[in-house]
Structures are given as C-alpha cells and as structure tokens.
C-alpha atoms as a PDB file:
ATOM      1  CA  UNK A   1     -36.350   5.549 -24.687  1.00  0.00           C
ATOM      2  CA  UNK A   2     -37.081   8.520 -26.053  1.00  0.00           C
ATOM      3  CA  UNK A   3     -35.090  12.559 -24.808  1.00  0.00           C
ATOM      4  CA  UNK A   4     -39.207  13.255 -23.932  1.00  0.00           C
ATOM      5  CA  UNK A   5     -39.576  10.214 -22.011  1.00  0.00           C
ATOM      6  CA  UNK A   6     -36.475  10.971 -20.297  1.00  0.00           C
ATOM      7  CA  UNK A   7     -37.814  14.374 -19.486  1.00  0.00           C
ATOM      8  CA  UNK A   8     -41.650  12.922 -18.606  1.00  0.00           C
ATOM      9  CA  UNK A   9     -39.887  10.915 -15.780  1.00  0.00           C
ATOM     10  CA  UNK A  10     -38.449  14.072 -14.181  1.00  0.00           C
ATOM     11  CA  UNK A  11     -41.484  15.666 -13.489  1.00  0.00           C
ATOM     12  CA  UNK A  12     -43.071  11.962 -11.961  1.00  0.00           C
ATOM     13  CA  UNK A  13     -39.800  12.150  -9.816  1.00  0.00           C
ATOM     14  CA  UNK A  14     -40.415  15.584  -8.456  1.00  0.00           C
ATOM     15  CA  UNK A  15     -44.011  15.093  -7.463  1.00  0.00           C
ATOM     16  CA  UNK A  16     -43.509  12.460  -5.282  1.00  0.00           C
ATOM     17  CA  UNK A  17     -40.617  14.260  -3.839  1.00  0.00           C
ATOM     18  CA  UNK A  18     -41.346  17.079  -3.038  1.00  0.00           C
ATOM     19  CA  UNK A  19     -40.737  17.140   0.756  1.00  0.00           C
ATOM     20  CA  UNK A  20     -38.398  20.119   1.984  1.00  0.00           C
ATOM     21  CA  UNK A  21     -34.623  19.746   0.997  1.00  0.00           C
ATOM     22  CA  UNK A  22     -33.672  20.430   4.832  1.00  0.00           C
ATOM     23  CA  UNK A  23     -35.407  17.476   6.254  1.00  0.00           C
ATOM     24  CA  UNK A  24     -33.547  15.225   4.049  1.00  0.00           C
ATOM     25  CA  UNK A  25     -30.200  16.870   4.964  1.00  0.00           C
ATOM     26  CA  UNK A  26     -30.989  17.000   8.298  1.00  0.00           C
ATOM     27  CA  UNK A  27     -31.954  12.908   8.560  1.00  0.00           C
ATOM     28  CA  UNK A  28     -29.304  10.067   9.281  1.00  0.00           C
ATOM     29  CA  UNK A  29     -29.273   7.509   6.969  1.00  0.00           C
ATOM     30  CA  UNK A  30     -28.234   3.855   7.213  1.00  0.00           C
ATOM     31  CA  UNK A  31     -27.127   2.792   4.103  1.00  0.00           C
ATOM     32  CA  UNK A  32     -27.322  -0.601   2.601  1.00  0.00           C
ATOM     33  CA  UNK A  33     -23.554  -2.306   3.338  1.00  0.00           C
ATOM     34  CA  UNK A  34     -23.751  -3.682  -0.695  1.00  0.00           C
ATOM     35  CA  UNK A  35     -23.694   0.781  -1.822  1.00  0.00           C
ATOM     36  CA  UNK A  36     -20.209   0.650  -4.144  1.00  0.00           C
ATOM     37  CA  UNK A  37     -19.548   3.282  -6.687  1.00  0.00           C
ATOM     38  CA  UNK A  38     -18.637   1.816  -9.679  1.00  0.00           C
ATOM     39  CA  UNK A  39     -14.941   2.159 -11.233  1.00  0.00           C
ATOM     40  CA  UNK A  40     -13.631   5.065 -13.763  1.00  0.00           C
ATOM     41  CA  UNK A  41     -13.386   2.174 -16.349  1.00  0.00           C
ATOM     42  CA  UNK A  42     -16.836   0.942 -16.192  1.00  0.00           C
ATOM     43  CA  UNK A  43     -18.366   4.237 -16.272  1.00  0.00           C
ATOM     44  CA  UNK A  44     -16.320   5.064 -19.251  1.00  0.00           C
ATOM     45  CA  UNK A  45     -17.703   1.902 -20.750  1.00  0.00           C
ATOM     46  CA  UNK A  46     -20.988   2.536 -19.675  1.00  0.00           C
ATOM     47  CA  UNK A  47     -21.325   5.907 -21.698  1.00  0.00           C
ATOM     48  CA  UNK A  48     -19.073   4.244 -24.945  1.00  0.00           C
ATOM     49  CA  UNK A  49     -21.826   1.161 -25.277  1.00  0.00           C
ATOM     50  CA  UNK A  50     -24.737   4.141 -24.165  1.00  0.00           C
ATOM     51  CA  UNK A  51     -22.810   6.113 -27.166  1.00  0.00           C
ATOM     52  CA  UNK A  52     -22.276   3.121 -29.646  1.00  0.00           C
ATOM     53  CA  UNK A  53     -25.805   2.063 -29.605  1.00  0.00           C
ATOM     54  CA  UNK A  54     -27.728   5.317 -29.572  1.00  0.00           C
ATOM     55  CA  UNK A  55     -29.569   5.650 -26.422  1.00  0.00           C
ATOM     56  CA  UNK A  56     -30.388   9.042 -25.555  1.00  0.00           C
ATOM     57  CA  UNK A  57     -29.046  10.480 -22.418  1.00  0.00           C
ATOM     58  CA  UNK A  58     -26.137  11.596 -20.189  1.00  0.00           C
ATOM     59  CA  UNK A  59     -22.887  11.090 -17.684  1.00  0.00           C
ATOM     60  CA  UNK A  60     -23.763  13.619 -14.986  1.00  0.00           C
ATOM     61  CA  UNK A  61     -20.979  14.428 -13.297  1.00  0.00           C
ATOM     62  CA  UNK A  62     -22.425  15.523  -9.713  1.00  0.00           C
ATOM     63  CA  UNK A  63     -20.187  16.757  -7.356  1.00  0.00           C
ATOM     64  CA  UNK A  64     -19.925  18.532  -3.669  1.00  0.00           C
ATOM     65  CA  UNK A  65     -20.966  22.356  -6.038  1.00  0.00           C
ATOM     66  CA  UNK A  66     -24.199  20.385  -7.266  1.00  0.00           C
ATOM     67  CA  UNK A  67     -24.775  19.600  -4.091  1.00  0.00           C
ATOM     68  CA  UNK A  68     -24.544  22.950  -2.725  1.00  0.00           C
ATOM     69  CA  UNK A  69     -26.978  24.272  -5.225  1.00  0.00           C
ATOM     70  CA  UNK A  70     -29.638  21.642  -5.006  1.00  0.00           C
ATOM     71  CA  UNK A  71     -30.070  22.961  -1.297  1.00  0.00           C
ATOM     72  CA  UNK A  72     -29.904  26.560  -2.231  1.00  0.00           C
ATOM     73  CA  UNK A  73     -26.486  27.344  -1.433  1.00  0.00           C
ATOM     74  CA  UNK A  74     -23.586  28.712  -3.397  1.00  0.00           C
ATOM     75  CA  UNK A  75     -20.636  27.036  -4.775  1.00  0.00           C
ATOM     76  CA  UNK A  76     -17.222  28.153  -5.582  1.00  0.00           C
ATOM     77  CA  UNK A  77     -17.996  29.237  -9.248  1.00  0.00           C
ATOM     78  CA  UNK A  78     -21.916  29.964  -8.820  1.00  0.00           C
ATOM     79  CA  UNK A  79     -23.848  31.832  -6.957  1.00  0.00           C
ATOM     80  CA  UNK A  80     -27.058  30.036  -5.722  1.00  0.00           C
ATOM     81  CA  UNK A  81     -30.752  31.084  -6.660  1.00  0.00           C
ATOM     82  CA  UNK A  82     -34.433  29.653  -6.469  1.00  0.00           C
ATOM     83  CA  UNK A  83     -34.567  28.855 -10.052  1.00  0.00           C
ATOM     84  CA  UNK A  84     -31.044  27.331 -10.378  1.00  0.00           C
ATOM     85  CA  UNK A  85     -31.883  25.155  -7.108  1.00  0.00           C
ATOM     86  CA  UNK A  86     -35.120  24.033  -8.919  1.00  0.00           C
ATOM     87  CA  UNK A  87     -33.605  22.670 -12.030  1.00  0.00           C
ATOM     88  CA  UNK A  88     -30.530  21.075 -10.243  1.00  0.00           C
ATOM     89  CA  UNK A  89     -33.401  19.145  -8.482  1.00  0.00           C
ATOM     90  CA  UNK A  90     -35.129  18.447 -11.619  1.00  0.00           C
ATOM     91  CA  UNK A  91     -31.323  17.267 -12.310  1.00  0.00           C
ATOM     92  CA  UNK A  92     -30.679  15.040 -10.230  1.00  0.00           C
ATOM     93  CA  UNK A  93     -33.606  13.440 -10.448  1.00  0.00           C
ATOM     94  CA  UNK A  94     -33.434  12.012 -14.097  1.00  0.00           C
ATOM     95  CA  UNK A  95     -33.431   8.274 -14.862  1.00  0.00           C
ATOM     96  CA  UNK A  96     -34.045   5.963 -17.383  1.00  0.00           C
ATOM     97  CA  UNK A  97     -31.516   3.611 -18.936  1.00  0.00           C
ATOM     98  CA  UNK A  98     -29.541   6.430 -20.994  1.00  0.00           C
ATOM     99  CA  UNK A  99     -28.354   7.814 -17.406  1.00  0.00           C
ATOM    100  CA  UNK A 100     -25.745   8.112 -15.812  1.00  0.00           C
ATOM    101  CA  UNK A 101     -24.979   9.661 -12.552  1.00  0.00           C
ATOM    102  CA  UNK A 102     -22.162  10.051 -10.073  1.00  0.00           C
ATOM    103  CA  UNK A 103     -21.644  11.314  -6.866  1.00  0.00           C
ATOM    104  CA  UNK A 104     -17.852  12.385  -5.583  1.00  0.00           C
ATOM    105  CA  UNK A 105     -17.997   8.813  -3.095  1.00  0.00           C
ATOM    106  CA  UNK A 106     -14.138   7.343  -3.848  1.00  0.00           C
ATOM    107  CA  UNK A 107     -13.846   6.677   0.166  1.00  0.00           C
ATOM    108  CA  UNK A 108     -12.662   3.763   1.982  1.00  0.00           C
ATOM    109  CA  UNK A 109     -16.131   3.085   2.878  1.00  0.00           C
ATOM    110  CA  UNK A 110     -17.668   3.201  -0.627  1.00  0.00           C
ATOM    111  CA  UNK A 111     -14.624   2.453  -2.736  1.00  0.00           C
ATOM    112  CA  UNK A 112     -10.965   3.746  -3.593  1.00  0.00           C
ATOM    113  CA  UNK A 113      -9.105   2.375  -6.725  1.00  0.00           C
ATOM    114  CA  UNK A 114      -5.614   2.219  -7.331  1.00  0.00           C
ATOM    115  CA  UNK A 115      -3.549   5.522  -7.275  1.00  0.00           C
ATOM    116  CA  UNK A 116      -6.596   7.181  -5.361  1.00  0.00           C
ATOM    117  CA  UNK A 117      -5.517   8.613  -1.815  1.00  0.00           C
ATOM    118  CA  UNK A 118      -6.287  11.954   0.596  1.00  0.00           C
ATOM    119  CA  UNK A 119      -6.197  15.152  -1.649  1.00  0.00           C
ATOM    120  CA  UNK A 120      -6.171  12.895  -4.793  1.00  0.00           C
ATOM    121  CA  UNK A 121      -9.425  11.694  -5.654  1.00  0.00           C
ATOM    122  CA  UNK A 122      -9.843   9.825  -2.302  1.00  0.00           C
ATOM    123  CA  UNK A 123     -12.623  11.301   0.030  1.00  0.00           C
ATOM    124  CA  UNK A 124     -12.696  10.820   4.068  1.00  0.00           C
ATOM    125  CA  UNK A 125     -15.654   8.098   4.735  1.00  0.00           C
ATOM    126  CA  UNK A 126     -17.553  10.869   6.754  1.00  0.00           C
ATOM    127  CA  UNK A 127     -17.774  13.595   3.832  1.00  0.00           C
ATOM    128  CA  UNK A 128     -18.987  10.994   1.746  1.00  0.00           C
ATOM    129  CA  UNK A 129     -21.856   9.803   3.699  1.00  0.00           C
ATOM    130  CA  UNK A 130     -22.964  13.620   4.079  1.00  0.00           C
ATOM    131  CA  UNK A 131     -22.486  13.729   0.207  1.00  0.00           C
ATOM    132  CA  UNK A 132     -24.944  10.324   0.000  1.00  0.00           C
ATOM    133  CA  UNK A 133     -27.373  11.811   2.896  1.00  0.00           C
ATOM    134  CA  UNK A 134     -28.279  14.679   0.828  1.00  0.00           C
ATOM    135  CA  UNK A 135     -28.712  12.832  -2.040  1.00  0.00           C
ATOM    136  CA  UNK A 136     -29.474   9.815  -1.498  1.00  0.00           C
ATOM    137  CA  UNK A 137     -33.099   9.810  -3.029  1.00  0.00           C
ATOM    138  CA  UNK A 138     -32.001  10.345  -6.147  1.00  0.00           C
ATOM    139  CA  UNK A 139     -29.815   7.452  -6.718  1.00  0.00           C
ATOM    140  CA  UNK A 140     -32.370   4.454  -5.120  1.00  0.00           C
ATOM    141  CA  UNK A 141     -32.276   1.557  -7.658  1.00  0.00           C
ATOM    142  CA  UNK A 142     -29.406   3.401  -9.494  1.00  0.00           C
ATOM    143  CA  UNK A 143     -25.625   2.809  -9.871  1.00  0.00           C
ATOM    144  CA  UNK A 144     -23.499   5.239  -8.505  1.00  0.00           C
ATOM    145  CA  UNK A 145     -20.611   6.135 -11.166  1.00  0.00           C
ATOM    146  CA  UNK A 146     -17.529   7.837 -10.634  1.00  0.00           C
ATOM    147  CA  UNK A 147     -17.092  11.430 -11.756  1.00  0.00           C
ATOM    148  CA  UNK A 148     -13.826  11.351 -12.029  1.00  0.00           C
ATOM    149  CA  UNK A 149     -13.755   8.936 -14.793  1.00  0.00           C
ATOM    150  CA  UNK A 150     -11.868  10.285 -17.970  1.00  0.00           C
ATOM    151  CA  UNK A 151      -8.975  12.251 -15.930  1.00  0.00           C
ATOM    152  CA  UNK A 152      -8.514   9.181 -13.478  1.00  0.00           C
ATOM    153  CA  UNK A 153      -7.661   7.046 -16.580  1.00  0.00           C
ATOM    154  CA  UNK A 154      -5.487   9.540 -18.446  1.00  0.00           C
ATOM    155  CA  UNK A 155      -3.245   8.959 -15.050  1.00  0.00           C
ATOM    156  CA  UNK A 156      -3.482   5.763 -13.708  1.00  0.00           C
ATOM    157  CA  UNK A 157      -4.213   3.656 -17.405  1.00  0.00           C
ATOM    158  CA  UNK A 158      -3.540   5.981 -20.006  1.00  0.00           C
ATOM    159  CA  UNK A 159      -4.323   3.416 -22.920  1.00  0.00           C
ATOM    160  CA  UNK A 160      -7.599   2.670 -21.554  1.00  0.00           C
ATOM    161  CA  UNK A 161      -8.422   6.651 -21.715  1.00  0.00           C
ATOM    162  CA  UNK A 162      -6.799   7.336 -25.423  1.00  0.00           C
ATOM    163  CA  UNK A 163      -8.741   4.422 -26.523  1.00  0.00           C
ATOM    164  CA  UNK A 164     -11.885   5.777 -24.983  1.00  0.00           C
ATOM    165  CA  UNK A 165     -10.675   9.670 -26.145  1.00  0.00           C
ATOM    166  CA  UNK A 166     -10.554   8.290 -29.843  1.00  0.00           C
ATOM    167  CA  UNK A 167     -13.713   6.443 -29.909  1.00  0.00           C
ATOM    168  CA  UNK A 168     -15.474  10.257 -28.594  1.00  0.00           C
ATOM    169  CA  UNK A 169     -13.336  11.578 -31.100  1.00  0.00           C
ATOM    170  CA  UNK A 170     -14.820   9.407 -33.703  1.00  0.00           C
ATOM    171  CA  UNK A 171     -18.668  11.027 -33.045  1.00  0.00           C
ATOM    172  CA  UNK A 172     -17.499  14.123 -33.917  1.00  0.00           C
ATOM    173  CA  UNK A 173     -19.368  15.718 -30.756  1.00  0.00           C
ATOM    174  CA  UNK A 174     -20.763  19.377 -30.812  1.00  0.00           C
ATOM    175  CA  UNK A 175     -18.589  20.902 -27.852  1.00  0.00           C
ATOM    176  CA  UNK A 176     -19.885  23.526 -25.111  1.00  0.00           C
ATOM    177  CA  UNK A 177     -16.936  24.895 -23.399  1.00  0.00           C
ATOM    178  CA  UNK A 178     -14.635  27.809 -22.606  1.00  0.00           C
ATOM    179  CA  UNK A 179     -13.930  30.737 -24.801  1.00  0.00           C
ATOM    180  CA  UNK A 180     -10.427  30.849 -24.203  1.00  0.00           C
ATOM    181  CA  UNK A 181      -9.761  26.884 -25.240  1.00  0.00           C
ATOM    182  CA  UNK A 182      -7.335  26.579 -28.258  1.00  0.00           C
ATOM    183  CA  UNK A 183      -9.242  25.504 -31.314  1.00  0.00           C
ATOM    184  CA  UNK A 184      -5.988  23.309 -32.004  1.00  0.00           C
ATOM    185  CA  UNK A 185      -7.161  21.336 -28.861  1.00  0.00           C
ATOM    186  CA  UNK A 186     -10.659  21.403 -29.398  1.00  0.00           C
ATOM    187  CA  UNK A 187     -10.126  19.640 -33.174  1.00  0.00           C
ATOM    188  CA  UNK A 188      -7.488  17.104 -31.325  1.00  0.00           C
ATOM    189  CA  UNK A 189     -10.405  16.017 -29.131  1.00  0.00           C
ATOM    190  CA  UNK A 190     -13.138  16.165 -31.220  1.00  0.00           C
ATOM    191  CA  UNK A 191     -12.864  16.453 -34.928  1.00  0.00           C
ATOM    192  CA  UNK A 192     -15.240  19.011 -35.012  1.00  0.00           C
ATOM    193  CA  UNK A 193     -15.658  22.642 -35.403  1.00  0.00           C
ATOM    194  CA  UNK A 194     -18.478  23.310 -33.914  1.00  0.00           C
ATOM    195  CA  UNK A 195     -17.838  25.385 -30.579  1.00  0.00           C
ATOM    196  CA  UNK A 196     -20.485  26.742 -28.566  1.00  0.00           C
ATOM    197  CA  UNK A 197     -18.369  29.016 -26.528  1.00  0.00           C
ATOM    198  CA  UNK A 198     -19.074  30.249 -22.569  1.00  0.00           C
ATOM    199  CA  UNK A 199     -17.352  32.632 -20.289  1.00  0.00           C
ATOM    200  CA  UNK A 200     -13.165  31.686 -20.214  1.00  0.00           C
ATOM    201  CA  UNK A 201     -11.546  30.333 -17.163  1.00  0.00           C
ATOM    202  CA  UNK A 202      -8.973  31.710 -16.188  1.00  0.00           C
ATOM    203  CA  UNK A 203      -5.495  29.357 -15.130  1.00  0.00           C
ATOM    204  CA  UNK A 204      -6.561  30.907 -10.974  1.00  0.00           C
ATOM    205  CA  UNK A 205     -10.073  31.073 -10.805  1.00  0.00           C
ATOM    206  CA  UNK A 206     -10.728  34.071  -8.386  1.00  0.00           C
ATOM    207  CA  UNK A 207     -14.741  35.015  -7.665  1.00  0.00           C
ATOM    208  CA  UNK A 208     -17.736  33.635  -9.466  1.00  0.00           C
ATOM    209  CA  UNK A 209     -17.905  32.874 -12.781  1.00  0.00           C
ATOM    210  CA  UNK A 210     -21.910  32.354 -12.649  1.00  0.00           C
ATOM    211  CA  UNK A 211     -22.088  30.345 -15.984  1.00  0.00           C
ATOM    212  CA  UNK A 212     -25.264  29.747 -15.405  1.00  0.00           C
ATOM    213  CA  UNK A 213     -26.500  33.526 -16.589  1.00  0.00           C
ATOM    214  CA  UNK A 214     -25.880  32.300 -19.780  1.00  0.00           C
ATOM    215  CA  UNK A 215     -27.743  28.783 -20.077  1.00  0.00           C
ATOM    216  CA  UNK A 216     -30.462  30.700 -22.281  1.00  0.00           C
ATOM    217  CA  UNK A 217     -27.980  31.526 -24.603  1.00  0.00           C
ATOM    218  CA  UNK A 218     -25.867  28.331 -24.828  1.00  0.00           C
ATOM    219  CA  UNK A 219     -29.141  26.059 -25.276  1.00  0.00           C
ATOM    220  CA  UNK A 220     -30.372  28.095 -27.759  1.00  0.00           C
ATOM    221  CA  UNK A 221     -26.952  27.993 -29.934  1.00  0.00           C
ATOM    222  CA  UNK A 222     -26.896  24.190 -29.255  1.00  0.00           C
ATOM    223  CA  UNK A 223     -30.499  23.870 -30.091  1.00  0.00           C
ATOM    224  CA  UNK A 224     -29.650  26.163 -33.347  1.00  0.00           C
ATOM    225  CA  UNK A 225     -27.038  23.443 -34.374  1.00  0.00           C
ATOM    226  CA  UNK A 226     -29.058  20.100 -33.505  1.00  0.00           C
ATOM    227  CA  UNK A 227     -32.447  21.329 -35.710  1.00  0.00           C
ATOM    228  CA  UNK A 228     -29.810  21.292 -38.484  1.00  0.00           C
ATOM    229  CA  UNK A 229     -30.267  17.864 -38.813  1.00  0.00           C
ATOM    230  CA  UNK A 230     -32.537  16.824 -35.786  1.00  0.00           C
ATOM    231  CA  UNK A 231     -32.903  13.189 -37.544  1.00  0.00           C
ATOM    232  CA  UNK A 232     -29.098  12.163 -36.342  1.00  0.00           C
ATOM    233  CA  UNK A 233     -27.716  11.194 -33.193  1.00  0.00           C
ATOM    234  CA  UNK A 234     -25.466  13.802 -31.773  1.00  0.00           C
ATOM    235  CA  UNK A 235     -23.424  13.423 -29.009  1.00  0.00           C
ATOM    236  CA  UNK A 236     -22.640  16.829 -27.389  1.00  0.00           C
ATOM    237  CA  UNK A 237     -19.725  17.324 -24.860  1.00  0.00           C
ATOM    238  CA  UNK A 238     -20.122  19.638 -22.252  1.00  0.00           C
ATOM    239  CA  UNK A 239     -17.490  21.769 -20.267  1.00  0.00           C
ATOM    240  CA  UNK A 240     -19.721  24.116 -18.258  1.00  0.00           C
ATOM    241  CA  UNK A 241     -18.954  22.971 -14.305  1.00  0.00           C
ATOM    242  CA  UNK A 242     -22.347  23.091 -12.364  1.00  0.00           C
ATOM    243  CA  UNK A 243     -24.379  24.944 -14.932  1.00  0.00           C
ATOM    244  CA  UNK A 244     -23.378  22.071 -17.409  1.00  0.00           C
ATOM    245  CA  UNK A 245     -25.796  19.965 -16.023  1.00  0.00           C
ATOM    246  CA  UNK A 246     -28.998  22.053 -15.873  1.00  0.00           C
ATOM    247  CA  UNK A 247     -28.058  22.649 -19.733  1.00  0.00           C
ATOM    248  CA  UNK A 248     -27.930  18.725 -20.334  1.00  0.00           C
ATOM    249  CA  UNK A 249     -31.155  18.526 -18.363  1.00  0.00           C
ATOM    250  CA  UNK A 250     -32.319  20.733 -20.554  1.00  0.00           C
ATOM    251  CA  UNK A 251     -31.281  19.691 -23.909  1.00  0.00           C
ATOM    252  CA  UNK A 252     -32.884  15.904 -23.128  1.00  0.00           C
ATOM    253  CA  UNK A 253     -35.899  17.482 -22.826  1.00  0.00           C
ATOM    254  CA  UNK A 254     -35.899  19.082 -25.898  1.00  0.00           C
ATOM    255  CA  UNK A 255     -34.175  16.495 -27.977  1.00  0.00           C
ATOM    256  CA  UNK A 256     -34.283  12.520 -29.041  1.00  0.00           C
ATOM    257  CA  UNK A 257     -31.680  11.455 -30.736  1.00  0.00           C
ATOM    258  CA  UNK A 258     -28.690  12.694 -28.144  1.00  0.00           C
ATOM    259  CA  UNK A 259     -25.468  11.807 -25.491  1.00  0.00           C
ATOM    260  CA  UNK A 260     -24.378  14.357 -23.539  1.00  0.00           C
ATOM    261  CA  UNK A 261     -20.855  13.785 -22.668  1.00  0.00           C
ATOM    262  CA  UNK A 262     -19.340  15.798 -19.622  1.00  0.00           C
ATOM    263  CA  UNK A 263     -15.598  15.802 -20.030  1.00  0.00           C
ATOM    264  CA  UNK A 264     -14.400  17.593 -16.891  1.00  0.00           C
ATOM    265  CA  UNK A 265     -11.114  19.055 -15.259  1.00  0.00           C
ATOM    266  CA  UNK A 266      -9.450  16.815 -18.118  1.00  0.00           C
ATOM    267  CA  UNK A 267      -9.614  19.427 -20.415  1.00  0.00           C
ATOM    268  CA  UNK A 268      -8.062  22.046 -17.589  1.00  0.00           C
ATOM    269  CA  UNK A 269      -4.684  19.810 -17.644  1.00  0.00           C
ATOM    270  CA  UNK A 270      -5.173  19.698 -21.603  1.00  0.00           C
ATOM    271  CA  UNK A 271      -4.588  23.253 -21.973  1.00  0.00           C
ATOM    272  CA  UNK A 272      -2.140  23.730 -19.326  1.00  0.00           C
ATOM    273  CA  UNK A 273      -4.681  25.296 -16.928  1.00  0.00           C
ATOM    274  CA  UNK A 274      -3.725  24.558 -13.214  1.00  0.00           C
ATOM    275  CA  UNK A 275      -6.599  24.514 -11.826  1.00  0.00           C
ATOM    276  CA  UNK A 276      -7.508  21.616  -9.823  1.00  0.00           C
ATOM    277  CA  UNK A 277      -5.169  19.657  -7.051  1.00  0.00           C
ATOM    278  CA  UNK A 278      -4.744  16.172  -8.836  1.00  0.00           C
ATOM    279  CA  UNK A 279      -3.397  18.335 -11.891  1.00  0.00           C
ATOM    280  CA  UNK A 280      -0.411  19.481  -9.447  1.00  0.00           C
ATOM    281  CA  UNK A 281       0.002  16.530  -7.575  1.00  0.00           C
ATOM    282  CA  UNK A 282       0.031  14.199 -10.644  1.00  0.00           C
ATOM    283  CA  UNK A 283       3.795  15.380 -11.794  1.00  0.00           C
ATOM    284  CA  UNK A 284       4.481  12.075 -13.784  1.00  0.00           C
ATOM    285  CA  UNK A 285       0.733  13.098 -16.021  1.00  0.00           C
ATOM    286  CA  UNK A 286       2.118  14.635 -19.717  1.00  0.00           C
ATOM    287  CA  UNK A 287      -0.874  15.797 -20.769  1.00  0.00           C
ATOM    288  CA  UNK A 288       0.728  16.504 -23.839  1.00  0.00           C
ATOM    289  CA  UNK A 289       1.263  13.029 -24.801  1.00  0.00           C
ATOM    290  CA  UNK A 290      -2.018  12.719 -24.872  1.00  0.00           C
ATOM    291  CA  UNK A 291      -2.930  15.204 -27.363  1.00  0.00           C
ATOM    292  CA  UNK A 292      -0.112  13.946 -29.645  1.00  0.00           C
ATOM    293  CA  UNK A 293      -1.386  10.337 -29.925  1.00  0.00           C
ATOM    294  CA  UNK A 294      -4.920  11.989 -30.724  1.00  0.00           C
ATOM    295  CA  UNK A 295      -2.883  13.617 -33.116  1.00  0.00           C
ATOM    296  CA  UNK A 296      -2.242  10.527 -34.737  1.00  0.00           C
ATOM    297  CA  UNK A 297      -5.970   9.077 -34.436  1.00  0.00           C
END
C-alpha cells in the first residue's frame, strides 16, 4: 500500500461519515464483549515488523486531547478550531494495513496489564466507554493499540523497550520535536541529526502551547528533508502532542515510502521534564539508565 492509497481511503471514510459529531457523542453504545486493547508489547511489535518490512504508515497515539478536538473542543495544550477539528477527523479515520491506532482504554473493562492501576495508566471503566462512544466509528474492524506503549515498557520491562529503542535507533529516523531537547539526547535516541524543531515545553506547562500554528511550517521542513532522497524509506518520529497527528496525516498523504513513529511523554522523563503523573509516581524509573545503554548501542 501505497502513502496515496493511504490518503485515498481517508476521504472514502469521511463521505460516508459524515453525520454530525454530536449525534454520535450523544448515542449509547453496546459494545461487542470480545473489544480488548491490545498490550504495550504487541503494539511495539506491531510498528517494529510495520518498520522492518517497509509498509508505509503510522502509530497514532489518540488520546482524551484528540478527542476533544475531533468534536470541536479545546484541550489542555490546543485551542480548538474548524479546520483543526476537520483534519483530526480526517485523522482518525485512516486505515489500511500500515496503521496503527490507539485509544487511552487500559480499564478493567477493556484491559489493564501488570503495574497499570488508578492515576497510572489505568482508566475507570466509565471514562473509557465515553472515550470508545465518541470514537467508536473509527476503529470498526480495527485493533485498538495502546498509546502508552514505549513509556509503559521502559517501566514495567525495560529490556523489552531498549531492545525496541535500539532497533528505532538503527533507522536513523528524521525527528520532529521540541526546541529545547538536548541534541546529546536526540543523537542517543536516534543517530541522527536531523531535527525539525517546534515550540519548547517547558518542565510546568502553564496555558496553550497551540503547536498546531505551526504545522505549515514543520511539514514543509520535513517535506524539505524527505525530497532529498524521496526513493528511501524514512521513518520519522514525531513529538508534537495533538498537532503531531494532523502532521502525520499529512505527511502520508504526501509521501510513499514512510513510518511515522510517535514517541510520547517518554521523551519528557528522558530529559528530566516532569511533566506527566506516571513520571512522578514511577520513583524506581532511571531514565538515565536508559540513555546510557543507548549509549552503548
């Protein structure tokens, strides 16, 4: 499958639904008992073998701020807006075998692994089935991944998520991130200088960041660095939060031969940024140890 074909599907998908976002909040849904999200490890696996044998596409990593936008309402980072709300739809609605999607679903109800529990990782069973009632639609016929893959496993099985760190490490992906990431890091992880650099985050995020006023800009830098050798398979990592995935959308539209990686609050811990509650509940985590054995890669 082609990045085009990938992008050809979207529009099918929107056509046929194109009923009003509210009605499909607003409906109860029963959903089939068998609905599981798959583990950390076999998403991880999923995008390696995805990776390994060249099929175009992407690990979305959706959460409750996607959500928010694809109904036209803010998050905590980004401000909402018609044309924002239109491509998170066009978003979510992506499929083909080079996808994958999650949905924030770790629940008693839809599946908890070990380590996962209330404020870490683990949902309530109610906030979860709102998450899947909104979005629902867009994940009939699909797996459901986790999107908390990568910084689950540098926790709870550390070896698995070095092993997986090196093999990333070893495609020497183009990186979208942060200004204010040390370069030191950003050569640990990925061999590569090649930094397509957004707005910094700051250790206490306070106010929007709106990262999506530059997607223009970072597309064009990334599309700038791709037509360099357009021929090759390039796998791109992306640290961008909700406007990360309107910029994959994006990018599969406009290229073939590409894996769009999305690494996640990870890199936060990496760089001693404190910014999310498993990185202050997690104690035992050394993030540091990490970046030393990469060291050694």
């Amino acid at each position: 499958m082609t990045g085009n074909r990938i992008f050809h599907s979207i529009g099918n998908g929107i056509k046929k639904m194109r009923s009003p976002l509210k009605s499909a909040a607003d409906t109860k849904i029963e959903f089939p008992s068998s609905i599981r999200i798959q583990s950390p490890q076999v998403t991880l696996v999923t995008c390696r073998s995805l990776m390994e044998r060249k099929v175009p596409g992407g690990y979305f990593r959706f959460g409750d701020g996607d959500v928010n936008l694809l109904y036209g309402e803010d998050e905590l980072l980004q401000e909402a807006n018609p044309k924002l709300q239109y491509e998170m739809e066009e978003t979510f609605s992506l499929s083909g075998e080079g996808i994958v999607k999650s949905l924030p679903l770790h629940s008693k109800r839809f599946g908890i692994f070990p380590g996962m529990r209330p404020g870490v990782h683990e949902v309530d069973d109610a906030w979860a089935e709102r998450i899947l009632e909104r979005t629902y639609r867009y994940f009939i016929g699909m797996p459901i991944y986790s999107p908390i893959a990568l910084h689950y496993t540098a926790v709870y099985d550390p070896d698995f998520a070095i092993s997986f760190l090196r093999f990333l490490k070893s495609r020497r992906p183009i990186f979208i991130g942060p200004a204010n990431v040390p370069k030191d890091i950003v050569y640990t992880l990925f061999d590569n200088d090649i930094y397509i650099k957004s707005y910094p985050i700051p250790q206490k995020i306070a106010g929007k960041i709106n990262s999506y006023d530059i997607i223009d800009n970072l597309e064009n830098e990334v599309n700038k660095v791709i037509s360099r050798n357009d021929d090759e398979f390039h796998v791109v990592v992306v640290a961008q939060g909700c406007a990360g995935r309107p910029l994959a959308k994006r990018l599969l539209g406009s290229h073939r031969n590409l894996f769009l990686f999305d690494f996640g609050s990870l890199l936060d811990a990496l760089c001693g940024w404190n910014t999310r509650a498993w990185i202050e509940l997690e104690p035992s985590f050394k993030p540091g140890s990490i970046l030393e054995q990469l060291q050694r890669a």
